[in-house]
N, C-alpha and C. Protein backbone atom coordinates (compact mmCIF):
# COMPACT_ATOMS: atom_id res chain seq x y z
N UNK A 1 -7.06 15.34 18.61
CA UNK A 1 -7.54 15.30 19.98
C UNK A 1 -7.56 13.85 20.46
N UNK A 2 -6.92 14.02 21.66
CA UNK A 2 -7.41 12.16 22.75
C UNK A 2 -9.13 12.04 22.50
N UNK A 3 -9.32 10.74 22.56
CA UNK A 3 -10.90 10.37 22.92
C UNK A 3 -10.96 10.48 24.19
N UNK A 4 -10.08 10.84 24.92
CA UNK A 4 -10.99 11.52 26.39
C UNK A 4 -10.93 13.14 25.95
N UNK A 5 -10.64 13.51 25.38
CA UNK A 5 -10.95 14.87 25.09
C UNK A 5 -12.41 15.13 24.64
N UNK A 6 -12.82 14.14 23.10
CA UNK A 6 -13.89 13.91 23.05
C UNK A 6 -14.74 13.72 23.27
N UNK A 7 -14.80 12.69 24.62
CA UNK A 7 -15.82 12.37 25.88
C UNK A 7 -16.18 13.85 26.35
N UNK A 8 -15.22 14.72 27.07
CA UNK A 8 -15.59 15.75 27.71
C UNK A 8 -15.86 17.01 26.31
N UNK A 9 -15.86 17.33 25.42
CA UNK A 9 -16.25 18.00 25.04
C UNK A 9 -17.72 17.37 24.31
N UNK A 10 -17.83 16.29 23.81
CA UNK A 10 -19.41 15.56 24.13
C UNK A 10 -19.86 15.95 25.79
N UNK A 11 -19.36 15.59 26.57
CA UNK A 11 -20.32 16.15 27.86
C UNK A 11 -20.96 17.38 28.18
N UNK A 12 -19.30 18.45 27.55
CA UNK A 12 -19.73 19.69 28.03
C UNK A 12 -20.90 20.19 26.65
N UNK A 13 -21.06 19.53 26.29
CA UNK A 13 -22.09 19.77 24.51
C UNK A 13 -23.19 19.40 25.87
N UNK A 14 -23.02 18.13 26.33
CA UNK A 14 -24.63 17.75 26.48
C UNK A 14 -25.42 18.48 27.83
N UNK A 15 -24.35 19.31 28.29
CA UNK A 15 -24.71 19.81 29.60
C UNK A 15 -25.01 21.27 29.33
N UNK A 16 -24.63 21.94 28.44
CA UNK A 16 -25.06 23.27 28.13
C UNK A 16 -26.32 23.10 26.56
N UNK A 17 -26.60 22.07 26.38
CA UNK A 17 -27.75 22.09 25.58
C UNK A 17 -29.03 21.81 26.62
N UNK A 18 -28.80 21.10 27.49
CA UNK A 18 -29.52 20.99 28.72
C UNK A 18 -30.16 22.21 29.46
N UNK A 19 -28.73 22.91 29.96
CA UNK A 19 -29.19 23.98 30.57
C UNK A 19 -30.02 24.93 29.64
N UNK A 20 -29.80 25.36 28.33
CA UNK A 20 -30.74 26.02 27.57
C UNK A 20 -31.72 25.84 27.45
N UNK A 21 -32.19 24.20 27.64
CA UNK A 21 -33.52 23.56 27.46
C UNK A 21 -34.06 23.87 28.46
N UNK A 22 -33.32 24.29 29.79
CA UNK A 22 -34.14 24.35 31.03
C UNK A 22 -34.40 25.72 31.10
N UNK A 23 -33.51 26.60 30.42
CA UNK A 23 -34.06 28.25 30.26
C UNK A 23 -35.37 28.10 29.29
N UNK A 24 -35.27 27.41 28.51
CA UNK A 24 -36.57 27.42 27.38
C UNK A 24 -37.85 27.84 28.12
N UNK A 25 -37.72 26.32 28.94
CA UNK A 25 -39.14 25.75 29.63
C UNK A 25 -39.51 26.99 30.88
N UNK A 26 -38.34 27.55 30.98
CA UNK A 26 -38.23 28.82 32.24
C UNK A 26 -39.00 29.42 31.54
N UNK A 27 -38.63 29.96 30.36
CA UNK A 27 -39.24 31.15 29.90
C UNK A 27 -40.79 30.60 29.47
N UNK A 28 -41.17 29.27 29.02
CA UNK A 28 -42.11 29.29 28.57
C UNK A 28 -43.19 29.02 30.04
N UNK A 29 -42.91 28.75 31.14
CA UNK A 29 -43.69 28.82 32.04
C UNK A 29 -43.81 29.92 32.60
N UNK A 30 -43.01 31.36 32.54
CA UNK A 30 -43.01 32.31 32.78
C UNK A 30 -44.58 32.94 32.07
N UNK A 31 -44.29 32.50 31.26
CA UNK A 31 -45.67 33.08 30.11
C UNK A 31 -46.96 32.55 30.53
N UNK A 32 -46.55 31.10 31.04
CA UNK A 32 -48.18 30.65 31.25
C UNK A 32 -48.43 31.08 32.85
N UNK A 33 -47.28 31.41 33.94
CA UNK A 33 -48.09 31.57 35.51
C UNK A 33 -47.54 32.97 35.42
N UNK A 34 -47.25 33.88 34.92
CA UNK A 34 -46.75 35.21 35.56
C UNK A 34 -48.40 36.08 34.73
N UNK A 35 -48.65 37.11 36.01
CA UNK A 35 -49.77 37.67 35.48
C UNK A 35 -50.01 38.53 34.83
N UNK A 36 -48.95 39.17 34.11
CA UNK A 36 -49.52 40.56 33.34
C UNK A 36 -48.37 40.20 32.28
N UNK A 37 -48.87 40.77 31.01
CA UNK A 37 -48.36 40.89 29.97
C UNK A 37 -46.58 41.78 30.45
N UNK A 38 -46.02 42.34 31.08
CA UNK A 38 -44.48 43.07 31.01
C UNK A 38 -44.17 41.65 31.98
N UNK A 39 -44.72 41.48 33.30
CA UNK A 39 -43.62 40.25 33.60
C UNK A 39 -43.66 39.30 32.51
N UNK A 40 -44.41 39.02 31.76
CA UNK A 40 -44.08 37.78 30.98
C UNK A 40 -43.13 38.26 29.62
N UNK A 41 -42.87 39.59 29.39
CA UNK A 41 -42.38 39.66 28.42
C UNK A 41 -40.69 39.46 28.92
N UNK A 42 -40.81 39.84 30.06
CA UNK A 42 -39.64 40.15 31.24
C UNK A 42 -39.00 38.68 31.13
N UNK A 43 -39.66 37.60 31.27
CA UNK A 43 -39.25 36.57 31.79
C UNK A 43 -39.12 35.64 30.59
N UNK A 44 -39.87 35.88 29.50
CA UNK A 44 -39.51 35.69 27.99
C UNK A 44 -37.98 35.81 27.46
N UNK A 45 -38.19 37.33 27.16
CA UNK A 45 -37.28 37.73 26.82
C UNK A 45 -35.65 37.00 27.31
N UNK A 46 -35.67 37.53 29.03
CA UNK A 46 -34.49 36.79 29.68
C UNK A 46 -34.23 35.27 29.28
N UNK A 47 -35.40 34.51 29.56
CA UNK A 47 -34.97 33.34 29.54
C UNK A 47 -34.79 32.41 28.56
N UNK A 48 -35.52 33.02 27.34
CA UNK A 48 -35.00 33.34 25.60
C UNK A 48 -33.15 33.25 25.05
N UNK A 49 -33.53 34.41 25.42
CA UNK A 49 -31.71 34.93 25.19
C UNK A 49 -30.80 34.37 25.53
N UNK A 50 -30.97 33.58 26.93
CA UNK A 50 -30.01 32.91 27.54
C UNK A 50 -29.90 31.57 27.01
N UNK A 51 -30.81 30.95 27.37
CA UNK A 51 -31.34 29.61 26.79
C UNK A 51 -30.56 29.29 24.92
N UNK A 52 -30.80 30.25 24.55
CA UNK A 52 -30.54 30.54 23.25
C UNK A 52 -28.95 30.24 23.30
N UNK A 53 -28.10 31.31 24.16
CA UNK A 53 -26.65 31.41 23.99
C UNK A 53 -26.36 30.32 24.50
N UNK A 54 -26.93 29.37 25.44
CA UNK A 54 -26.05 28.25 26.13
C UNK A 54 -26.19 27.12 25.35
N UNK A 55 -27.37 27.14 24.20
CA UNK A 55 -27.38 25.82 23.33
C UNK A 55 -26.57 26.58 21.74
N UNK A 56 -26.62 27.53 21.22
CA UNK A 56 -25.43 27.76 20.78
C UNK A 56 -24.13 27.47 20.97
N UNK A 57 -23.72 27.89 22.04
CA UNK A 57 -22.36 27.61 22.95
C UNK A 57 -22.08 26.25 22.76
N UNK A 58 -23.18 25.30 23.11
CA UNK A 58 -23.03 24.23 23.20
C UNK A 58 -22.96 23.58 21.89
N UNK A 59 -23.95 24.32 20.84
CA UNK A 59 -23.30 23.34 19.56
C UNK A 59 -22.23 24.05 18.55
N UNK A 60 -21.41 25.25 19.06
CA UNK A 60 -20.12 25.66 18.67
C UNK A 60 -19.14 24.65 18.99
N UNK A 61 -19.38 24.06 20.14
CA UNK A 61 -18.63 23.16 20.22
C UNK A 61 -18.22 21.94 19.64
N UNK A 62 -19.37 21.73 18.71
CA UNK A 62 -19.35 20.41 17.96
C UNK A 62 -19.16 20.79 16.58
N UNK A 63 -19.29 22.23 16.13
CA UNK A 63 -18.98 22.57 14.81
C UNK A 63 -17.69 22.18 14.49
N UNK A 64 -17.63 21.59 13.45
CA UNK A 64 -16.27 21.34 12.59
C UNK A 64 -15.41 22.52 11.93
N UNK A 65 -15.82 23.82 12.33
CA UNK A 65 -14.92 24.70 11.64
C UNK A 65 -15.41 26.09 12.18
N UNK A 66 -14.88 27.09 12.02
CA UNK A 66 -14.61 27.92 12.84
C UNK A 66 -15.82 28.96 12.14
N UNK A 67 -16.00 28.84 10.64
CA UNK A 67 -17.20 29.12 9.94
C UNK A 67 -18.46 28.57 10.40
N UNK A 68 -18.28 27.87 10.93
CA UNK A 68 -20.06 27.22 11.27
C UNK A 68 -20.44 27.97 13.04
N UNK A 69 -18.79 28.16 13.20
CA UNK A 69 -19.15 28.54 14.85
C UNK A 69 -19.16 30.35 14.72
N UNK A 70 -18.79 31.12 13.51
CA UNK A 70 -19.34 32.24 13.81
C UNK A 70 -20.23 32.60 12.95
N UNK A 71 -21.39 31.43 12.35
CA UNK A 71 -22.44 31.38 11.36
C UNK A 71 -23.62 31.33 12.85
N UNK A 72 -23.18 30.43 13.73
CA UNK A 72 -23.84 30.13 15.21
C UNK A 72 -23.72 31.73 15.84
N UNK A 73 -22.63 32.08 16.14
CA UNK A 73 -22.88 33.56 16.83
C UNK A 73 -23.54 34.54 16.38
N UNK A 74 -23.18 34.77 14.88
CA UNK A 74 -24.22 35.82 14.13
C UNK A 74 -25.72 35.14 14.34
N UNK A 75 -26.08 33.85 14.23
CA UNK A 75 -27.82 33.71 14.63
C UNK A 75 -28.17 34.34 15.76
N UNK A 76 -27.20 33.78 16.98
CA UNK A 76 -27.48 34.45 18.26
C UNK A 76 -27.15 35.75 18.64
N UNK A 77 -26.82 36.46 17.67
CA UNK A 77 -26.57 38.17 17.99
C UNK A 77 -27.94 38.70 17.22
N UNK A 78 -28.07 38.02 16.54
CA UNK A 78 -29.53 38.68 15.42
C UNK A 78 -30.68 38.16 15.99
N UNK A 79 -30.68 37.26 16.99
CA UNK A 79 -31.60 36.76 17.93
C UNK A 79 -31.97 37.46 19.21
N UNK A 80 -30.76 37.97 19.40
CA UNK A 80 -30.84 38.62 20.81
C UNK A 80 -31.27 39.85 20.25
N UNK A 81 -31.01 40.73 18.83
CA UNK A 81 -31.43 42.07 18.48
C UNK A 81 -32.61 41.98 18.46
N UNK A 82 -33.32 40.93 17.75
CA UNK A 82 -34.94 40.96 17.26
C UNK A 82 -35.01 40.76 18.82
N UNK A 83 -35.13 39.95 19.63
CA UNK A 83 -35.97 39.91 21.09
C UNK A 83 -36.00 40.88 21.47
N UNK A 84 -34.71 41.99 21.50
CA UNK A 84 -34.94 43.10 22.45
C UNK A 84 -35.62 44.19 21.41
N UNK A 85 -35.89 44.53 20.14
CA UNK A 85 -36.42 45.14 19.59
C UNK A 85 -37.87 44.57 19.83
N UNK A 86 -38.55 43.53 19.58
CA UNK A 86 -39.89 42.74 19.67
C UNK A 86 -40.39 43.29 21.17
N UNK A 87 -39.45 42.86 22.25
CA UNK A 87 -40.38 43.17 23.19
C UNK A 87 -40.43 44.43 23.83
N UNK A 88 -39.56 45.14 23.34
CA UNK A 88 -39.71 46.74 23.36
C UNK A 88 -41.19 47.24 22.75
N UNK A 89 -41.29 47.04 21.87
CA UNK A 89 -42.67 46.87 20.94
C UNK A 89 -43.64 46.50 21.29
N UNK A 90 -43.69 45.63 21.80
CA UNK A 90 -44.93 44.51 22.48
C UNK A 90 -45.59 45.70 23.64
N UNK A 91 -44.11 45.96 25.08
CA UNK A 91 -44.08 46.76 25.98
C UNK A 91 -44.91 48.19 25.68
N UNK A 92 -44.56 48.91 24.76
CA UNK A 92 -44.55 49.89 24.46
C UNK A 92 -46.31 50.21 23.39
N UNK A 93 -46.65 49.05 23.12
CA UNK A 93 -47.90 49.34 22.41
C UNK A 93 -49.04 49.03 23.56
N UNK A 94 -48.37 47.80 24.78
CA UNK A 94 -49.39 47.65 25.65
C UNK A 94 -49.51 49.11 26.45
N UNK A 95 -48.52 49.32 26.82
CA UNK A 95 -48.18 50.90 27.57
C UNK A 95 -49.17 51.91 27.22
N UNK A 96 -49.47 52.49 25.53
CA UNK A 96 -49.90 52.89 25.27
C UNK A 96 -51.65 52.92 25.22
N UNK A 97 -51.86 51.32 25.19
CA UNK A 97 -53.59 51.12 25.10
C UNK A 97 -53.86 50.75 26.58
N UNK A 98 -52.90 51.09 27.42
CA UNK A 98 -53.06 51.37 28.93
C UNK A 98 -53.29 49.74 29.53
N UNK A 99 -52.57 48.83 28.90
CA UNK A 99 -53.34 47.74 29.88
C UNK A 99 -52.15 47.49 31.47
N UNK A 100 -53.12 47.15 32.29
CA UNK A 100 -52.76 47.49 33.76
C UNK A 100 -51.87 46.26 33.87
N UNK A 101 -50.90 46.47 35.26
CA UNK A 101 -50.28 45.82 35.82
C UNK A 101 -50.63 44.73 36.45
N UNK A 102 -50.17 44.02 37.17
CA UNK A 102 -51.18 42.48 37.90
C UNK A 102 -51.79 43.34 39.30
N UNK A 103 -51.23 44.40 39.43
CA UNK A 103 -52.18 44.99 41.01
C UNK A 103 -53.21 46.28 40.39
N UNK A 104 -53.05 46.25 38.86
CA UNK A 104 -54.43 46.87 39.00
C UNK A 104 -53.92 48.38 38.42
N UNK A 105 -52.81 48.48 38.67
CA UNK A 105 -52.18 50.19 38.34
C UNK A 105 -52.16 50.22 37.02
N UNK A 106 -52.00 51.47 36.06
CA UNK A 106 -51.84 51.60 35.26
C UNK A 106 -50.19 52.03 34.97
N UNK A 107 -49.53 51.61 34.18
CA UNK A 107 -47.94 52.34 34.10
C UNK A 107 -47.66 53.46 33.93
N UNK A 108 -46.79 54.25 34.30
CA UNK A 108 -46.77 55.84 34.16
C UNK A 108 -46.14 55.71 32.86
């Protein structure tokens, strides 16, 4: 590869580890201002998963071999399974011990 190749694939590394960092902080402020336990799992979850794939993405790019970059995808496929299994769970036990919505309803 040219070292301007390198420059831009260093950039595009540092710009999608970025954006994940900014899904992080999404999701983790989701948790502290959203008011009921399902939006926050809602906004978890999403901004988890994503966050997750774009700093993956981003350090596939710097892996030296094609083994380290689908050692990176299998984390983030087994990442994305446990989240959506976890907050199915989470959802589904609050559901059950009835805790209410932010207006007060209970979920059908």
């Amino acid at each position: 590869m040219l070292p301007s190749s390198y420059l831009l694939v260093d950039l595009a590394t540092g710009v999608l580890v970025l954006a994940g960092a900014f899904f992080f902080l999404a999701g983790t402020v989701g948790i502290l201002r959203f008011p009921d336990v399902y939006s926050r799992l809602h906004a978890l979850t999403k901004a988890d998963n994503l966050g997750l794939g774009l700093l993956v993405l981003g350090l596939a790019l710097q892996a030296p071999g094609w083994a380290e970059r689908l050692q990176l995808l299998l984390t983030w496929l087994l990442a994305l399974a446990a989240a959506a299994t976890v907050c199915h769970l989470l959802a589904r036990s609050s559901l059950r011990q009835g805790v209410p919505t932010h207006d007060g309803q209970k979920p059908s």
